[in-house]
Protein backbone atom coordinates (compact mmCIF):
# COMPACT_ATOMS: atom_id res chain seq x y z
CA UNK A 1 0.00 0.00 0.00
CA UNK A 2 1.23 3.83 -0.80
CA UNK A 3 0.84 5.89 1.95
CA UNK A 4 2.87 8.64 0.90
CA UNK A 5 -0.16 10.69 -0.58
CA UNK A 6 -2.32 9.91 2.68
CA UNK A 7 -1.87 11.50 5.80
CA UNK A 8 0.09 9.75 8.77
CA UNK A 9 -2.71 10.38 11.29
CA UNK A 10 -6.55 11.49 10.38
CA UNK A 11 -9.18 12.42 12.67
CA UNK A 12 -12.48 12.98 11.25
CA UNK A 13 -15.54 14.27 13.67
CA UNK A 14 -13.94 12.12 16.71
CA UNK A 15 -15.64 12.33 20.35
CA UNK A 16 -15.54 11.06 23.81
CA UNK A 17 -17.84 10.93 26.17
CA UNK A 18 -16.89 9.48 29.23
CA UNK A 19 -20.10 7.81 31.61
CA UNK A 20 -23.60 8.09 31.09
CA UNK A 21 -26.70 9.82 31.77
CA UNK A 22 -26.64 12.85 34.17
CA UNK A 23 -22.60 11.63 34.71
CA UNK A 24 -21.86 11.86 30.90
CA UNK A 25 -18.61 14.07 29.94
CA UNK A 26 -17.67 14.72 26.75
CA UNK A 27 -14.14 15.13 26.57
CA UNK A 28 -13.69 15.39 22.63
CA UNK A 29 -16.52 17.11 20.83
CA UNK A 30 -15.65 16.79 17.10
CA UNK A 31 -12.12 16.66 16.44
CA UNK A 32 -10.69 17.00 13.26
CA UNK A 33 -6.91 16.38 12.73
CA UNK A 34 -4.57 15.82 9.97
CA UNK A 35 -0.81 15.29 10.51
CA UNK A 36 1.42 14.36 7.90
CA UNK A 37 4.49 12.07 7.84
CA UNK A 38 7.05 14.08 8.90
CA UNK A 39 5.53 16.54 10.73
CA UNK A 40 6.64 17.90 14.43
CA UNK A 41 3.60 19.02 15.83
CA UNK A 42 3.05 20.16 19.52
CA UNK A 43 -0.56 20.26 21.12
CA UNK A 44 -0.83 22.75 23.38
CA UNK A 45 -4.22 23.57 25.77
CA UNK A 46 -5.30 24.13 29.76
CA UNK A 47 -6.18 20.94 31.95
CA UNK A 48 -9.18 19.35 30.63
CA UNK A 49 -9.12 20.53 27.13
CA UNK A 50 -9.21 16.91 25.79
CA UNK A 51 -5.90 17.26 24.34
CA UNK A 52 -4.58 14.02 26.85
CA UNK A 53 -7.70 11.91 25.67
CA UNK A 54 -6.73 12.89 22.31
CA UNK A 55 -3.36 11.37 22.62
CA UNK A 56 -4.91 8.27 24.11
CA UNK A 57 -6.74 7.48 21.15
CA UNK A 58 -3.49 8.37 18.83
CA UNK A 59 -1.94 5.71 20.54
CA UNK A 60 -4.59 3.59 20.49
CA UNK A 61 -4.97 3.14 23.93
CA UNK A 62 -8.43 4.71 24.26
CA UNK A 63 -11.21 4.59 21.12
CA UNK A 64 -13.64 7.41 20.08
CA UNK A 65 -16.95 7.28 20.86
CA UNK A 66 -18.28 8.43 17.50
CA UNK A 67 -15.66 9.35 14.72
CA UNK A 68 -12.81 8.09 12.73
CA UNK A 69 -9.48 7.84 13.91
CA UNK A 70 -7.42 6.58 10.21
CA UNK A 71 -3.78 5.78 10.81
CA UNK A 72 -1.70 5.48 7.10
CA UNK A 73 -5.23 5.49 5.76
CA UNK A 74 -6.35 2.51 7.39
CA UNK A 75 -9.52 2.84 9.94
CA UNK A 76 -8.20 2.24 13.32
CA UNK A 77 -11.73 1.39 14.70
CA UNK A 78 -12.18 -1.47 12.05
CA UNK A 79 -8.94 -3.50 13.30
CA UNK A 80 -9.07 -6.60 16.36
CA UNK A 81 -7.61 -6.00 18.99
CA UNK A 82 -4.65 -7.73 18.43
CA UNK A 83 -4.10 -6.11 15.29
CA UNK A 84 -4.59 -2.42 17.13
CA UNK A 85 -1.76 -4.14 19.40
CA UNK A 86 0.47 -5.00 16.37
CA UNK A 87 0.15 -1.56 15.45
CA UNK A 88 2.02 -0.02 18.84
CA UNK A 89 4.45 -2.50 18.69
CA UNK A 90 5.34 -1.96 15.20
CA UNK A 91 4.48 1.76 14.28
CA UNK A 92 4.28 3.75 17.56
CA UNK A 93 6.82 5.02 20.48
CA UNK A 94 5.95 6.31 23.20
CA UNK A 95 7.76 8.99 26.02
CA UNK A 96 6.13 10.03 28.88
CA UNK A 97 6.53 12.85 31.56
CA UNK A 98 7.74 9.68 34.09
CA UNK A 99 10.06 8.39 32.24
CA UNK A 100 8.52 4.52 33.29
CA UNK A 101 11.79 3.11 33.10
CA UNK A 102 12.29 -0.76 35.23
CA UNK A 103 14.58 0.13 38.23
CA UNK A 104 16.33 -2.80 38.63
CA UNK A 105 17.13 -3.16 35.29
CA UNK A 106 20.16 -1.76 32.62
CA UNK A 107 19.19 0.98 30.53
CA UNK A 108 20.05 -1.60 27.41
CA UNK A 109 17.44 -4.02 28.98
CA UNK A 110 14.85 -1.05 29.38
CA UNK A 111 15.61 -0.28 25.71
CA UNK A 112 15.18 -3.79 24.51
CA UNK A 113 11.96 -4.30 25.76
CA UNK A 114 9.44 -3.86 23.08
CA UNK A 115 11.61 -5.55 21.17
CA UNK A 116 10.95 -8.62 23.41
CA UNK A 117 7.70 -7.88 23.57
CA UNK A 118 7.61 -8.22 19.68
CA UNK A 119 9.53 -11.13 19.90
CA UNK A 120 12.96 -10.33 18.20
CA UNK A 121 16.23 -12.76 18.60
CA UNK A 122 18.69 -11.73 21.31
CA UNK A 123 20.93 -10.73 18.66
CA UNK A 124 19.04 -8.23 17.07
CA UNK A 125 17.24 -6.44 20.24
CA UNK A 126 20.89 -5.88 21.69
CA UNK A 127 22.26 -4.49 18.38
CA UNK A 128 18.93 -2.38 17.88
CA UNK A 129 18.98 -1.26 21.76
CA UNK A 130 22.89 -0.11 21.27
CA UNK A 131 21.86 1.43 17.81
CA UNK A 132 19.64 3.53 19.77
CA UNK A 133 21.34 4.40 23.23
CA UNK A 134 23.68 5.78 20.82
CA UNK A 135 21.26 7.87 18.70
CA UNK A 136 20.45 9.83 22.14
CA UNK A 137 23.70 10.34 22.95
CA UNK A 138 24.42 7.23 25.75
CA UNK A 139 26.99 5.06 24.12
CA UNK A 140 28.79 3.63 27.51
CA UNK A 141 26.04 3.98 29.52
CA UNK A 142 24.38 0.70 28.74
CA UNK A 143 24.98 -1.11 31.82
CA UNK A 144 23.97 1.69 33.90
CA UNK A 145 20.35 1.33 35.86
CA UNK A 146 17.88 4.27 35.96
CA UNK A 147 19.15 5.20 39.91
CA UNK A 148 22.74 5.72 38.47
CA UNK A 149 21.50 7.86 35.57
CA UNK A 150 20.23 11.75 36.11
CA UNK A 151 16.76 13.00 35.36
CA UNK A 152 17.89 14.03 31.63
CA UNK A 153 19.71 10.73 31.20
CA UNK A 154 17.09 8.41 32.09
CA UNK A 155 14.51 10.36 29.76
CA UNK A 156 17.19 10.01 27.08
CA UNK A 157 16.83 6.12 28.01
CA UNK A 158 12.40 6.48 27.60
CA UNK A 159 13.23 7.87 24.38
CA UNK A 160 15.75 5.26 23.41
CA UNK A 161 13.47 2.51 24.09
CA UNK A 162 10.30 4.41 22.00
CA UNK A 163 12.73 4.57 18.91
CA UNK A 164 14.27 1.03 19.43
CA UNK A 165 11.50 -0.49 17.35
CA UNK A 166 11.82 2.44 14.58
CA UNK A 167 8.36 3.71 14.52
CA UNK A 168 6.67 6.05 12.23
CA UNK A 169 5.49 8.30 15.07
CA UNK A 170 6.60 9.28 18.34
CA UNK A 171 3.64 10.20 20.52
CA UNK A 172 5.00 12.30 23.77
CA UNK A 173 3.48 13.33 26.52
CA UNK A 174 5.00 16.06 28.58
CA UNK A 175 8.59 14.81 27.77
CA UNK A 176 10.39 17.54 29.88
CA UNK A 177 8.13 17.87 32.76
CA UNK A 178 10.36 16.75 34.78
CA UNK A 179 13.27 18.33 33.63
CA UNK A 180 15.48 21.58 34.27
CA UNK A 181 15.81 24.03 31.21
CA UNK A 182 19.19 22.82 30.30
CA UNK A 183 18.32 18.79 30.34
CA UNK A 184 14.70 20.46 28.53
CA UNK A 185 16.58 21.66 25.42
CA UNK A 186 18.53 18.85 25.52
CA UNK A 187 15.99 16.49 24.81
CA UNK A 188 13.91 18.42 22.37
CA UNK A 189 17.36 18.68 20.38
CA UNK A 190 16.78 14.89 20.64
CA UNK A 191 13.55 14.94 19.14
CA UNK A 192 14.27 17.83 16.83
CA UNK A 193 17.17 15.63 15.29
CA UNK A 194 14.84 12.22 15.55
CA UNK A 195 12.25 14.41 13.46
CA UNK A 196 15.00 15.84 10.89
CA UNK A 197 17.12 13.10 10.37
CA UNK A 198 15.39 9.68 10.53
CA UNK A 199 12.25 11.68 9.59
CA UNK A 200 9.97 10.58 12.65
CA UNK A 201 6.33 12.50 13.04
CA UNK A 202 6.58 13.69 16.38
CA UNK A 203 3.02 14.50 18.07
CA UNK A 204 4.09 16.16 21.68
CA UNK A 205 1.94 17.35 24.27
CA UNK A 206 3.32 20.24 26.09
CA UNK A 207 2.49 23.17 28.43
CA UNK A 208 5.26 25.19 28.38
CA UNK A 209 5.21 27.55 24.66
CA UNK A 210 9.17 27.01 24.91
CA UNK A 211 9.14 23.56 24.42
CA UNK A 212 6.26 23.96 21.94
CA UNK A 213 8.42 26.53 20.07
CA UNK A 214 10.75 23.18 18.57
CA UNK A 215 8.22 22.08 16.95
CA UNK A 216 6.81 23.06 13.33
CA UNK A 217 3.03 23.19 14.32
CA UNK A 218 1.23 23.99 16.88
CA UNK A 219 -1.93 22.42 17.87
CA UNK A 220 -3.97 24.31 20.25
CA UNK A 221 -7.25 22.39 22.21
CA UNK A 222 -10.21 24.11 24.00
CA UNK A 223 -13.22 22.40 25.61
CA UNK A 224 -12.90 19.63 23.64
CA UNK A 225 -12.58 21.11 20.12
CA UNK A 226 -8.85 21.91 17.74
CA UNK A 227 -9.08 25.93 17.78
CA UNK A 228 -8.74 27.17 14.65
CA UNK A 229 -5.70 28.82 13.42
CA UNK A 230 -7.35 32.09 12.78
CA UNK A 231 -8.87 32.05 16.53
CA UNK A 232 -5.28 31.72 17.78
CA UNK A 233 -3.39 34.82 15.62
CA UNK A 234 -6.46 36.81 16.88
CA UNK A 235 -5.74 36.10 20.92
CA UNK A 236 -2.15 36.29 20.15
CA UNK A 237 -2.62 39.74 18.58
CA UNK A 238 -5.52 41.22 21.15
């Protein structure tokens, strides 16, 4: 199949509504989305804007109530569930805020395991897990666990391990929220270089307009809804 004339992620008229009856919330109230391959795009938007329930159902961990969510053109919500699973392992990475690295364990074994989880030889998760400890700048640390490693290091070692399997996107979520300025431009450099060079789309969820200011787009959400661009220079200009 071609996908390079269809976008890498599509969302057509996608909502959420979380309970029912009097309890109902709708979190997303009609999203529409289009990111192409290649793209850095932040989303920006206050607590409870539905951009974190957006990313949920980019990474398929969460489905839409009503709507289409089309990944490479294919319709998300028409796959099993192990197929929606083959599609994590295989096209997305994921960083979060956290880091969620194993504490007992190497930062080459954190790294390697998706690749276990997809069920590579020993062989090629170690030469894959190098590969990529050394794409974020941590060739010598392998052996190191997370409690040897500093807050920038060990994010370095989340990021790692989301590339490891070479996806086509990199969904983050707060990826320097737990970082100081300098380790904060240090890893968007990371993902600024990840985006350029290899040519991963980046879709980043971020607070701070500094952060945001990496990437090419901006995405802003507001009570559920993408604001339009217009909306946005307007406020920025008032």
């Amino acid at each position: 199949m071609d996908t390079t004339s269809v976008p890498v992620i599509e969302l057509r008229q996608v909502t959420k509504t979380f309970g029912r009856g009097t309890a109902a919330m709708q979190a997303l109230r009609g999203v529409d989305l289009v990111i192409q391959s290649g793209e850095f795009v932040a989303v920006m938007g206050p607590s409870g804007s539905g951009k974190s329930t957006c990313m949920n159902i980019l990474g398929c961990l969460d489905t839409p109530t009503t709507g289409s969510y089309l990944f490479q053109g294919v319709t998300v919500g028409s796959l099993s569930r192990d197929q929606r699973a083959i599609l994590r392992r295989h096209y997305l990475g994921f960083i979060f805020q956290g880091y969620n690295l194993l504490n007992r364990t190497t930062a080459l074994e954190n790294v390697e395991l998706p690749l276990i989880y997809r069920g590579d030889p020993v062989e090629v998760r170690h030469q894959r897990a190098q590969e990529a400890l050394a794409a974020v700048g941590l060739s010598g640390w392998e052996h190191h666990t997370p409690g040897e490693l500093s807050g920038g290091q060990q994010q370095r070692v989340a990021i790692a391990r989301a590339i490891v399997t070479q996806p086509a996107v990199l969904l983050a979520d707060e990826p320097t929220g737990n970082l100081d300025t300098a380790r904060s431009q240090e890893i968007m450099d990371i993902l600024t270089r990840l985006n350029f060079d290899q040519g991963i789309t980046i879709v980043m969820v971020t607070h701070e307009p500094d952060m945001a200011a990496y990437a090419r787009r901006t995405v802003h959400f507001r009570d559920g809804l993408v604001v339009p661009e217009h909306e946005i220079q307007h406020e920025g200009g008032a």
